[in-house]
Each structure stands twice: as structure tokens, then as C-alpha cells.
N, C-alpha and C. Protein backbone atom coordinates (compact mmCIF):
# COMPACT_ATOMS: atom_id res chain seq x y z
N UNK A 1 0.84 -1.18 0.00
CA UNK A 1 0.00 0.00 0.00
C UNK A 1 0.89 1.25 0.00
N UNK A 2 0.10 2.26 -0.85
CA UNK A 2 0.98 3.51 -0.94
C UNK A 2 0.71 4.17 0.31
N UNK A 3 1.95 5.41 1.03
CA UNK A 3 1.89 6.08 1.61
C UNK A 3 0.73 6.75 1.87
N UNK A 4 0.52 7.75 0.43
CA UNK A 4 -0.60 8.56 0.16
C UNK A 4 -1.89 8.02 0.28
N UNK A 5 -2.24 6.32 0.25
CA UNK A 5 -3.16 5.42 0.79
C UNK A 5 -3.75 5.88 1.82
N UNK A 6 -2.71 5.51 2.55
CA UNK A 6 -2.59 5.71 4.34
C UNK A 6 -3.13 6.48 4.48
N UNK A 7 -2.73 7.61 4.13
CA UNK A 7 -2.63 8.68 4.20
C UNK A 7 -4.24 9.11 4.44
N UNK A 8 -4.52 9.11 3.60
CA UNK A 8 -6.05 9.33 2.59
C UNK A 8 -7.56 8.23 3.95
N UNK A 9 -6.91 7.10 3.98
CA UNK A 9 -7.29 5.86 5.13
C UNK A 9 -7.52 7.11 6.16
N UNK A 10 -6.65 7.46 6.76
CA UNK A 10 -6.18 8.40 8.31
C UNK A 10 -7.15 9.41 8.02
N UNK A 11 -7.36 9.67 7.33
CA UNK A 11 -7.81 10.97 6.87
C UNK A 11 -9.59 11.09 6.76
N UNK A 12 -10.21 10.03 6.35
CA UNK A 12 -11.32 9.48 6.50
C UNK A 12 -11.63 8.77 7.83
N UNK A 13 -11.09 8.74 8.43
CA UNK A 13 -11.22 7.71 9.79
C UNK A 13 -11.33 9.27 10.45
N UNK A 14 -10.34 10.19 10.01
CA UNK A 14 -10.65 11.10 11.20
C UNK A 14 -11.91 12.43 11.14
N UNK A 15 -12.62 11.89 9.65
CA UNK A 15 -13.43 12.97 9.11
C UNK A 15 -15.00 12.35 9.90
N UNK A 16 -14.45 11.07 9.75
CA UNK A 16 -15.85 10.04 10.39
C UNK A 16 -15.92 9.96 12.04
N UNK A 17 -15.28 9.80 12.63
CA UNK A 17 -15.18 10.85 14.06
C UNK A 17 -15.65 12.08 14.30
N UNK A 18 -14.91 12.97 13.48
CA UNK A 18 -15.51 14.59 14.01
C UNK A 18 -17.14 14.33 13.36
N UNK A 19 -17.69 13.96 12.44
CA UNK A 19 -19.27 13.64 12.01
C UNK A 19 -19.62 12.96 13.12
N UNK A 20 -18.89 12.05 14.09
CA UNK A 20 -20.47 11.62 14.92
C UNK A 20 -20.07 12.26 15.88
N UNK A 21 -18.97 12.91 16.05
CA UNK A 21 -19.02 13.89 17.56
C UNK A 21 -20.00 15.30 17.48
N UNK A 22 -19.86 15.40 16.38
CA UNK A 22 -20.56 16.63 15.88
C UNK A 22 -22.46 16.06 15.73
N UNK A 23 -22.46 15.15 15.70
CA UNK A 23 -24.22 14.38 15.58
C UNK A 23 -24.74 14.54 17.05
N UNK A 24 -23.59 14.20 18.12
CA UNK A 24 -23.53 13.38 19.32
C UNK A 24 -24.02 14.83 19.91
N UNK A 25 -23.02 16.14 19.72
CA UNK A 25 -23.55 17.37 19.91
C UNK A 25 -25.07 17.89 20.07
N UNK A 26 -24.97 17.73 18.59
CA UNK A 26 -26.51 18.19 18.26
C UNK A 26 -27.89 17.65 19.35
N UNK A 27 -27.45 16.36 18.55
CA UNK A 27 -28.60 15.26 19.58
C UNK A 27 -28.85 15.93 21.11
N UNK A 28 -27.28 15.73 21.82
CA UNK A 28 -27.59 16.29 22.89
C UNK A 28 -28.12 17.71 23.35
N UNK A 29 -28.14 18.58 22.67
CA UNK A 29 -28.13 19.81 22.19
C UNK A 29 -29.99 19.99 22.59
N UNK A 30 -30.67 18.65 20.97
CA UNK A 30 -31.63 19.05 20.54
C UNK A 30 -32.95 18.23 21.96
N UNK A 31 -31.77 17.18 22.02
CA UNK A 31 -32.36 16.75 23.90
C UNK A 31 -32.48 17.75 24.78
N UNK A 32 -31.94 18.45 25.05
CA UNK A 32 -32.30 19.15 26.49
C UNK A 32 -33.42 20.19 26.16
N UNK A 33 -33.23 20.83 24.72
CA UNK A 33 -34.22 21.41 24.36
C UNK A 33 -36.28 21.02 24.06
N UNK A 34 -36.04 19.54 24.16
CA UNK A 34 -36.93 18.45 23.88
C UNK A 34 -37.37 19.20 22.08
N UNK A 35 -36.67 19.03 21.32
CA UNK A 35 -36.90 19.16 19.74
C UNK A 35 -36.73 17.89 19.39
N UNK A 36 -37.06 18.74 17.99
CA UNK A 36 -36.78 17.36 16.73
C UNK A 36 -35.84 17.51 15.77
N UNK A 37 -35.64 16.91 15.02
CA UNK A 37 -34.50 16.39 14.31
C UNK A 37 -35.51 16.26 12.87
N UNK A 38 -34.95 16.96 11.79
CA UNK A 38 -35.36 16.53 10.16
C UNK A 38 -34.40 15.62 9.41
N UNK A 39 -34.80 14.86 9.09
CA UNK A 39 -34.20 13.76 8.48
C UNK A 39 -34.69 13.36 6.85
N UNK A 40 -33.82 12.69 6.35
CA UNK A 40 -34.15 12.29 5.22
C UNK A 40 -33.29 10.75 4.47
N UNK A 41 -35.01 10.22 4.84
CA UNK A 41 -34.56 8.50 4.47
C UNK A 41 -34.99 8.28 2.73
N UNK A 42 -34.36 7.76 2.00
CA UNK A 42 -35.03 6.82 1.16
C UNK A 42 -35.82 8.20 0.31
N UNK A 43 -35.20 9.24 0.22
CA UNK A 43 -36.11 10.76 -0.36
C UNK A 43 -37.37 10.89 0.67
N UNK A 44 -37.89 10.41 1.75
CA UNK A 44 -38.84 10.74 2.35
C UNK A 44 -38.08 11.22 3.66
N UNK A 45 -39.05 12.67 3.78
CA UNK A 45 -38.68 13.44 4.83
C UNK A 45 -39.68 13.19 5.91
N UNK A 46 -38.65 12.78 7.50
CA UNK A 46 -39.27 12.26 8.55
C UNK A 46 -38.77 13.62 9.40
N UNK A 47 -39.64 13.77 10.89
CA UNK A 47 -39.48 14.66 12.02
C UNK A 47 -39.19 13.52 13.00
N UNK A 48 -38.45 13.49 13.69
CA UNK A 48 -38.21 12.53 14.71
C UNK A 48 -37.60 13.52 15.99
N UNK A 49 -38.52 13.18 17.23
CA UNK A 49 -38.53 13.42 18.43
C UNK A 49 -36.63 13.17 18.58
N UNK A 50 -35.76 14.29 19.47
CA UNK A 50 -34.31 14.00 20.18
C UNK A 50 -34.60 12.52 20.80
N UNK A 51 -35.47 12.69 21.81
CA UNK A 51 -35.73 11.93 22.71
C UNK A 51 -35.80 10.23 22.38
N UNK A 52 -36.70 10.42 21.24
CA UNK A 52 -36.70 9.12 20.60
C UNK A 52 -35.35 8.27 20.08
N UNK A 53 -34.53 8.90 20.22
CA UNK A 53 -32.89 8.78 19.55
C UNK A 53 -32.12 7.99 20.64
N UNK A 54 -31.82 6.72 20.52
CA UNK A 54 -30.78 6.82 21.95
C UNK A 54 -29.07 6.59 21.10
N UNK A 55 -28.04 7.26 22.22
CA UNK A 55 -26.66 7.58 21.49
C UNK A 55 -26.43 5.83 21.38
């Protein structure tokens, strides 16, 4: 494997971390506030309760 592989590997591993620390935020965020969350599955747009979410 090339360096620049690695490289690129490291680099995605650490982009996919800061995304669920940054989710983990929100969530908690949108918990204390008791909100919801907009989502989008499958092209259909859902509202889903914080609360309903567990980490």
C-alpha cells in the first residue's frame, strides 16, 4: 500500500469521528431542548422526536 493510501485511510477515519461527535452534539443539544431532528430516508422526509434517539 501507498503512503498517500494511508494517508487518505487516516484521513477518512478522522473525518468520520468529528461527524459523529458533531451528531452526538446536536442530539444532545436538541435533547435538552426536547426538539426534533429533520431527516431524510429513502427521499422521504421524517421529524423525529431528540428523545426518541438513543446515542
Amino acid at each position: 500500500m501507498k503512503k498517500t493510501e494511508i494517508d487518505i485511510q487516516n484521513f477518512r477515519e478522522l473525518i468520520r469521528k468529528g461527524l459523529d461527535l458533531t451528531f452526538k452534539k446536536l442530539l444532545t443539544q436538541k435533547k435538552a431542548q426536547n426538539g426534533f431532528l429533520i431527516l431524510s430516508e429513502k427521499g422521504e422526509i421524517k421529524k423525529v422526536s431528540a428523545a426518541e434517539i438513543n446515542n
